[in-house]
Protein backbone atom coordinates (compact mmCIF):
# COMPACT_ATOMS: atom_id res chain seq x y z
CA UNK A 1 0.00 0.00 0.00
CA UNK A 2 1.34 3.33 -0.54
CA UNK A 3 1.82 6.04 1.97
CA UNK A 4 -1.43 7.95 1.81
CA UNK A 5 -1.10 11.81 3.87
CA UNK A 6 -3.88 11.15 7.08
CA UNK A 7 -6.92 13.65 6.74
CA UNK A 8 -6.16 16.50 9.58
CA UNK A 9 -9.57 18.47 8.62
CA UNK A 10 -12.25 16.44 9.27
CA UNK A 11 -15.89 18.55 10.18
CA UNK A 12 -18.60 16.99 11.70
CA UNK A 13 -20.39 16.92 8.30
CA UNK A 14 -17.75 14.14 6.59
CA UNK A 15 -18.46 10.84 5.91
CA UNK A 16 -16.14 7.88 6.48
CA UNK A 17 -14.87 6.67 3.23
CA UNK A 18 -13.00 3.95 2.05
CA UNK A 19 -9.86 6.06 1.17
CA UNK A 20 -9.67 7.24 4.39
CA UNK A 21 -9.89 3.76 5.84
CA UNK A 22 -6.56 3.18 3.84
CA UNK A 23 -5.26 6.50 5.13
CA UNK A 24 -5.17 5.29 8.31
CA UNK A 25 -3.93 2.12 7.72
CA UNK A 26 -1.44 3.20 5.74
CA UNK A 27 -0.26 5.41 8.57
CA UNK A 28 -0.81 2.84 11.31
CA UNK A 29 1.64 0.40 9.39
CA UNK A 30 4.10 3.39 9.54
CA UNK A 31 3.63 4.19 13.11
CA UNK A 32 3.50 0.88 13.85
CA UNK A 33 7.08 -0.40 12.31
CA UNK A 34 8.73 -2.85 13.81
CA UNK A 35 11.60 -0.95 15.09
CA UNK A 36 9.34 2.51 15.62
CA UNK A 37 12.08 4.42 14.34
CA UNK A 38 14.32 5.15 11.64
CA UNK A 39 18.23 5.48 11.65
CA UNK A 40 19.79 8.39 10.86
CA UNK A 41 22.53 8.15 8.17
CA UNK A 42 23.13 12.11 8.28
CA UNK A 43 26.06 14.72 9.54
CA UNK A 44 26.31 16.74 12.71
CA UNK A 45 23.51 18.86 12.77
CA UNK A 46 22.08 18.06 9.12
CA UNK A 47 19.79 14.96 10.08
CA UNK A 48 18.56 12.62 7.40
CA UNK A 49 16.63 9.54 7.63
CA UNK A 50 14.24 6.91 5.44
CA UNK A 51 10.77 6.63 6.75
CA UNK A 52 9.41 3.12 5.49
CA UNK A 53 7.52 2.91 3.73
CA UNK A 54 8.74 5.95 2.31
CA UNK A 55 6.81 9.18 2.93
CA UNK A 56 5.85 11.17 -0.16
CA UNK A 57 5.09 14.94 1.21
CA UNK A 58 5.81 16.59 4.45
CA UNK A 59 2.07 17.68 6.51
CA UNK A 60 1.03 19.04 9.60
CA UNK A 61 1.02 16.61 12.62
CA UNK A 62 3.86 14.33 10.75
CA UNK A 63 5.68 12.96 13.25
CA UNK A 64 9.38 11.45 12.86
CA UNK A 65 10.95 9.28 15.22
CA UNK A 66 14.90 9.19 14.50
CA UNK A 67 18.06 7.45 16.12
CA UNK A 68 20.51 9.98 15.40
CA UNK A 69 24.18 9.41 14.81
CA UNK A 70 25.51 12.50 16.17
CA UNK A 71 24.69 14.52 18.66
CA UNK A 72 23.91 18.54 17.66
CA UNK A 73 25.58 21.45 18.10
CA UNK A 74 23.63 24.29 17.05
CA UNK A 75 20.90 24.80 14.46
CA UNK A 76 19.85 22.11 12.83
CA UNK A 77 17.95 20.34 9.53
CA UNK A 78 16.19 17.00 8.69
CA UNK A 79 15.36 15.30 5.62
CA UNK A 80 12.90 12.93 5.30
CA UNK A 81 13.09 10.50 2.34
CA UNK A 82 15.39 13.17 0.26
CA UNK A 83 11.81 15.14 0.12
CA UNK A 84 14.09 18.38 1.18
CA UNK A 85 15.87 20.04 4.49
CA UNK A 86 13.49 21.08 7.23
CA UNK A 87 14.77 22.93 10.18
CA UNK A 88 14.12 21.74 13.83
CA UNK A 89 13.14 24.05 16.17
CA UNK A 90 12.02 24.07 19.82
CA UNK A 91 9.56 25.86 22.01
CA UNK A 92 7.99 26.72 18.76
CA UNK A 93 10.35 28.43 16.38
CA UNK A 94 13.83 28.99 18.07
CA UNK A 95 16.64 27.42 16.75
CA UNK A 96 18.14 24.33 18.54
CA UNK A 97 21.73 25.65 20.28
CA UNK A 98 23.18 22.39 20.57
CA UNK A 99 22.91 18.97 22.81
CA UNK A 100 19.21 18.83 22.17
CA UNK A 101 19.45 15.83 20.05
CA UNK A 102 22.05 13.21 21.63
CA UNK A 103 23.73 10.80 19.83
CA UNK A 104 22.42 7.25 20.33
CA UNK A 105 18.56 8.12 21.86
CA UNK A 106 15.48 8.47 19.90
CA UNK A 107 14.25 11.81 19.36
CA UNK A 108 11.12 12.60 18.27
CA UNK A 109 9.56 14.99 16.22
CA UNK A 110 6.58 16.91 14.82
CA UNK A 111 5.61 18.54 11.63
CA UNK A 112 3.71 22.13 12.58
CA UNK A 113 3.36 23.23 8.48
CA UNK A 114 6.77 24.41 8.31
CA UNK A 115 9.29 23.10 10.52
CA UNK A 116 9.75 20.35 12.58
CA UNK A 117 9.55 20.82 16.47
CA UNK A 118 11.54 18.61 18.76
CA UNK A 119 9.42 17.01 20.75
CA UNK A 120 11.76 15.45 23.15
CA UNK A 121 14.50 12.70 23.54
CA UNK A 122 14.53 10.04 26.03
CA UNK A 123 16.32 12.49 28.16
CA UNK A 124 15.82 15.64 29.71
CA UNK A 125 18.96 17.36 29.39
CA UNK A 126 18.63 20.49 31.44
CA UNK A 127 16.70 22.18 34.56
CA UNK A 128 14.92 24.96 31.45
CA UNK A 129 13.84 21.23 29.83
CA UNK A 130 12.15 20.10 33.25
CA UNK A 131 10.75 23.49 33.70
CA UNK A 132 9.36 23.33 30.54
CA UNK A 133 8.00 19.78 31.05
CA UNK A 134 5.86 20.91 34.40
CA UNK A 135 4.41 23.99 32.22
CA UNK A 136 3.15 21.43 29.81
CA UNK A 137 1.39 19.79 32.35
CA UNK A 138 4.24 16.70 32.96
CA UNK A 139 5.21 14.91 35.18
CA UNK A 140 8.80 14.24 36.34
């Protein structure tokens, strides 16, 4: 089955039809992979990984989980199946400064229309990352 983007408008007033029943299949067998992420093969800082199967067009609410190979040290880009370099932000839109993304655990991101936010890493790497985790209504 190829990758189908998931339907992120829905109104009260759509129906249920059978291309969106492959939509989300499609995108549960993605989600769903057996090793739930993908391996960077990138640089420092310039990210790049190979979603399969293969995504076809970046969207709002894609999410990319990546085991990256290097751990960054200022601003920073991913690619996604060679569909382009998007830069990763945090807390929105600012620029990573480095030792966000650490070699060797999974960090996670999401597509907000026009770069991808880090979500977070299996660590918390600083006491502004916990403070920020409590705001968000986490727990520690």
């Amino acid at each position: 089955m190829a990758w189908v983007n998931p339907k992120i408008d829905w109104t009260p007033a759509d129906g249920v039809a059978e291309t969106d029943l492959n939509r989300a299949e499609g995108n549960t067998l993605y989600l769903g992979k057996k090793d739930g992420y993908a391996v960077d093969t990138g640089a420092v800082n310039a990210y790049a990984v190979a979603l399969t199967p293969a995504a076809t067009t970046y969207f709002a609410g894609m999410i990319v989980r990546f085991l990256p190979i290097n751990t960054n040290t200022g601003a920073s880009t991913i690619d996604v199946n060679v569909l382009g370099t998007v830069a990763i932000t945090r807390d929105g839109v600012a620029a990573l400064t480095g030792g966000e993304i650490v070699a060797g655990q999974v960090a996670s991101l999401i597509h907000d229309g026009t770069s991808f936010q880090l979500m977070f890493t299996n660590l918390i790497v600083g006491l502004d990352d916990y403070k920020r985790l409590i705001r968000c209504g986490g727990t520690a």
